[in-house]
Protein backbone atom coordinates (compact mmCIF):
# COMPACT_ATOMS: atom_id res chain seq x y z
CA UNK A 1 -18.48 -77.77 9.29
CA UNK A 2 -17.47 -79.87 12.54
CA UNK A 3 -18.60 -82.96 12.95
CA UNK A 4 -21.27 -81.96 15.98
CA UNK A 5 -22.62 -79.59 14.00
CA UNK A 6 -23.80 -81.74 11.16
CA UNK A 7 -24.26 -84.74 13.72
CA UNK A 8 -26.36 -82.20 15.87
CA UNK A 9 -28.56 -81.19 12.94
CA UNK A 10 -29.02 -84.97 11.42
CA UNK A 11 -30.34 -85.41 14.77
CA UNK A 12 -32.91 -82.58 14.42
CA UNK A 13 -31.38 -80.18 17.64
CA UNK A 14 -29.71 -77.71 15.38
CA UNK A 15 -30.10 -75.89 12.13
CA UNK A 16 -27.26 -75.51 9.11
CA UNK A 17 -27.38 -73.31 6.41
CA UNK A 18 -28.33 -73.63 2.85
CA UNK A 19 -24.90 -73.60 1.67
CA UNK A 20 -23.47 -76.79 4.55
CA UNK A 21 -26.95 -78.22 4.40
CA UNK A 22 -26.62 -78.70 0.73
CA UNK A 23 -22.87 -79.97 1.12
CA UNK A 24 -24.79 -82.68 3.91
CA UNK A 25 -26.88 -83.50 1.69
CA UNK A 26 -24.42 -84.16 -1.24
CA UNK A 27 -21.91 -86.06 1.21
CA UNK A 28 -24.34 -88.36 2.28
CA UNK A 29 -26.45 -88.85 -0.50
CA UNK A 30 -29.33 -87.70 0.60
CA UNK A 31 -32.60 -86.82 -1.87
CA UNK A 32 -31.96 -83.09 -2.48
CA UNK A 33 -35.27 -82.20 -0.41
CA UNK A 34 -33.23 -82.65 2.52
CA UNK A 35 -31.24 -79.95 2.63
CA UNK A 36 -34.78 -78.08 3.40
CA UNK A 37 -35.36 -79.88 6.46
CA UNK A 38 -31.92 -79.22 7.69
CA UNK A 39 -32.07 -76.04 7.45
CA UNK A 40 -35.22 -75.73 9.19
CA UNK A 41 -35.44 -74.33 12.92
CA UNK A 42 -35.44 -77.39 14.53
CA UNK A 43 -37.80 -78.32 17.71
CA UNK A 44 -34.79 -78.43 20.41
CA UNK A 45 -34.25 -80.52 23.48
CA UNK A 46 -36.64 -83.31 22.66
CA UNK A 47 -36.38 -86.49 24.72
CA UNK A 48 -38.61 -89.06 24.03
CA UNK A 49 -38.65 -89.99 27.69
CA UNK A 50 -37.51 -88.81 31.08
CA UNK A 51 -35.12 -90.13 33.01
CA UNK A 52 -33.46 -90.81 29.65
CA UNK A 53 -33.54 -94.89 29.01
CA UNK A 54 -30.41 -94.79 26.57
CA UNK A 55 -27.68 -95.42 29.19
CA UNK A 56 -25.26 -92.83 27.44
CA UNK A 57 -27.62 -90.12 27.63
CA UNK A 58 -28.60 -91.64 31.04
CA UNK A 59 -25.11 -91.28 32.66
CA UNK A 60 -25.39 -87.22 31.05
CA UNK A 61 -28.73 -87.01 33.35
CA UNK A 62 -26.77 -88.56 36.25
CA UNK A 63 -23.50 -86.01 35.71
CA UNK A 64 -26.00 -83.55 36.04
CA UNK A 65 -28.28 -84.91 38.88
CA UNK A 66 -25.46 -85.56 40.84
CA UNK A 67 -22.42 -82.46 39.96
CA UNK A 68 -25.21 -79.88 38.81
CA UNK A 69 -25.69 -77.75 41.66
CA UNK A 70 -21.71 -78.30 42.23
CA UNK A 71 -21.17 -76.65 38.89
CA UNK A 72 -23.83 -74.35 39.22
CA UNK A 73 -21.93 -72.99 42.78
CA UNK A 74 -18.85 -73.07 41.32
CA UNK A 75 -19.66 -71.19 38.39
CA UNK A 76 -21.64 -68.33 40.04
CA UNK A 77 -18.65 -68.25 42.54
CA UNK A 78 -16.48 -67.22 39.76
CA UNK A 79 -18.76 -65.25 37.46
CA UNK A 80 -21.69 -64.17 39.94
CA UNK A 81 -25.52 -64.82 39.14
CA UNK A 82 -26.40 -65.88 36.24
CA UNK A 83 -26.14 -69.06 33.67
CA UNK A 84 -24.07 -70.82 30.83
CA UNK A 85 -25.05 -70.27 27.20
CA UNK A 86 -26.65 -73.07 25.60
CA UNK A 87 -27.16 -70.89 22.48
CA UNK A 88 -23.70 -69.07 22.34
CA UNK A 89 -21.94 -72.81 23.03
CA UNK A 90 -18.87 -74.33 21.41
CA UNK A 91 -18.00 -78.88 22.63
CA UNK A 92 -15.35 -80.66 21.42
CA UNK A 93 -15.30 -84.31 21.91
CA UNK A 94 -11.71 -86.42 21.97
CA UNK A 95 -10.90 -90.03 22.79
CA UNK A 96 -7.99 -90.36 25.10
CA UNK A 97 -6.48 -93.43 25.21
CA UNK A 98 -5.55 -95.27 28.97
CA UNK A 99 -4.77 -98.55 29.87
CA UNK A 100 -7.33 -99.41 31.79
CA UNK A 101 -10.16 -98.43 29.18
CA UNK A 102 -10.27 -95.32 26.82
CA UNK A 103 -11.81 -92.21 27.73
CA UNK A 104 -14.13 -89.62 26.41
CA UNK A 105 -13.14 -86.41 27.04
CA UNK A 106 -15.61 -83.63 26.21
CA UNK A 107 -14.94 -79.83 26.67
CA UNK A 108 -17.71 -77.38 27.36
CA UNK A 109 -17.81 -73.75 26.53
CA UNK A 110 -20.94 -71.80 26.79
CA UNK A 111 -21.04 -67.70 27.46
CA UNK A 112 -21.74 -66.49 30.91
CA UNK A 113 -25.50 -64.59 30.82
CA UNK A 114 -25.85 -62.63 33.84
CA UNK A 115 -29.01 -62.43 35.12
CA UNK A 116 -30.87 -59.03 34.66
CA UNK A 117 -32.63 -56.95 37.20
CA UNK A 118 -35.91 -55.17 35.97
């Protein structure tokens, strides 16, 4: 289990099954009830406000505010019309140390869904 995963499901965005939800549960001590609720289909994509006032989830909104419809050119450029997966989506999150500050670095990977005539 990677680390998002079970940080993404704590956090109620994402579901694990019985077998890693009862591993969660037994790593962290949690009453044994738990590992129902985290294996539940969660309720996705809930912000309790909009803008976002935590200012790391703030300066996400502003990435995407300000280089969304960059990305979103560049990506039907290269792939045509269509979007990135949310669903089918792998992240991976590393500090990189610098001298003037360390820096997050976080890799997205999501598959390309082309849009569908009917």
């Amino acid at each position: 289990m990677s680390p998002i995963v079970v940080t993404c499901a704590l956090l109620g965005q994402m579901t694990l099954d019985k077998a890693e939800a009862e591993k969660a549960v037994e790593i962290l001590g949690l009453p044994a009830d738990a590992a129902l609720l985290l294996a539940e289909v969660p309720y996705r994509g809930a912000l309790p406000s909009l803008p976002p006032t935590d200012p790391l989830i703030y300066r996400f909104y502003e990435l995407v505010m300000v280089y969304g419809t960059t990305w979103k050119e560049l990506i039907q450029e290269e792939f045509g019309d269509g979007i990135m997966s949310a669903i089918d989506f792998e992240m991976s999150m590393e500090r990189q140390p610098d001298p003037k500050g360390d820096r997050v670095k976080i890799a997205m990977s999501g598959k390309f869904l082309p849009y569908k005539r009917y």
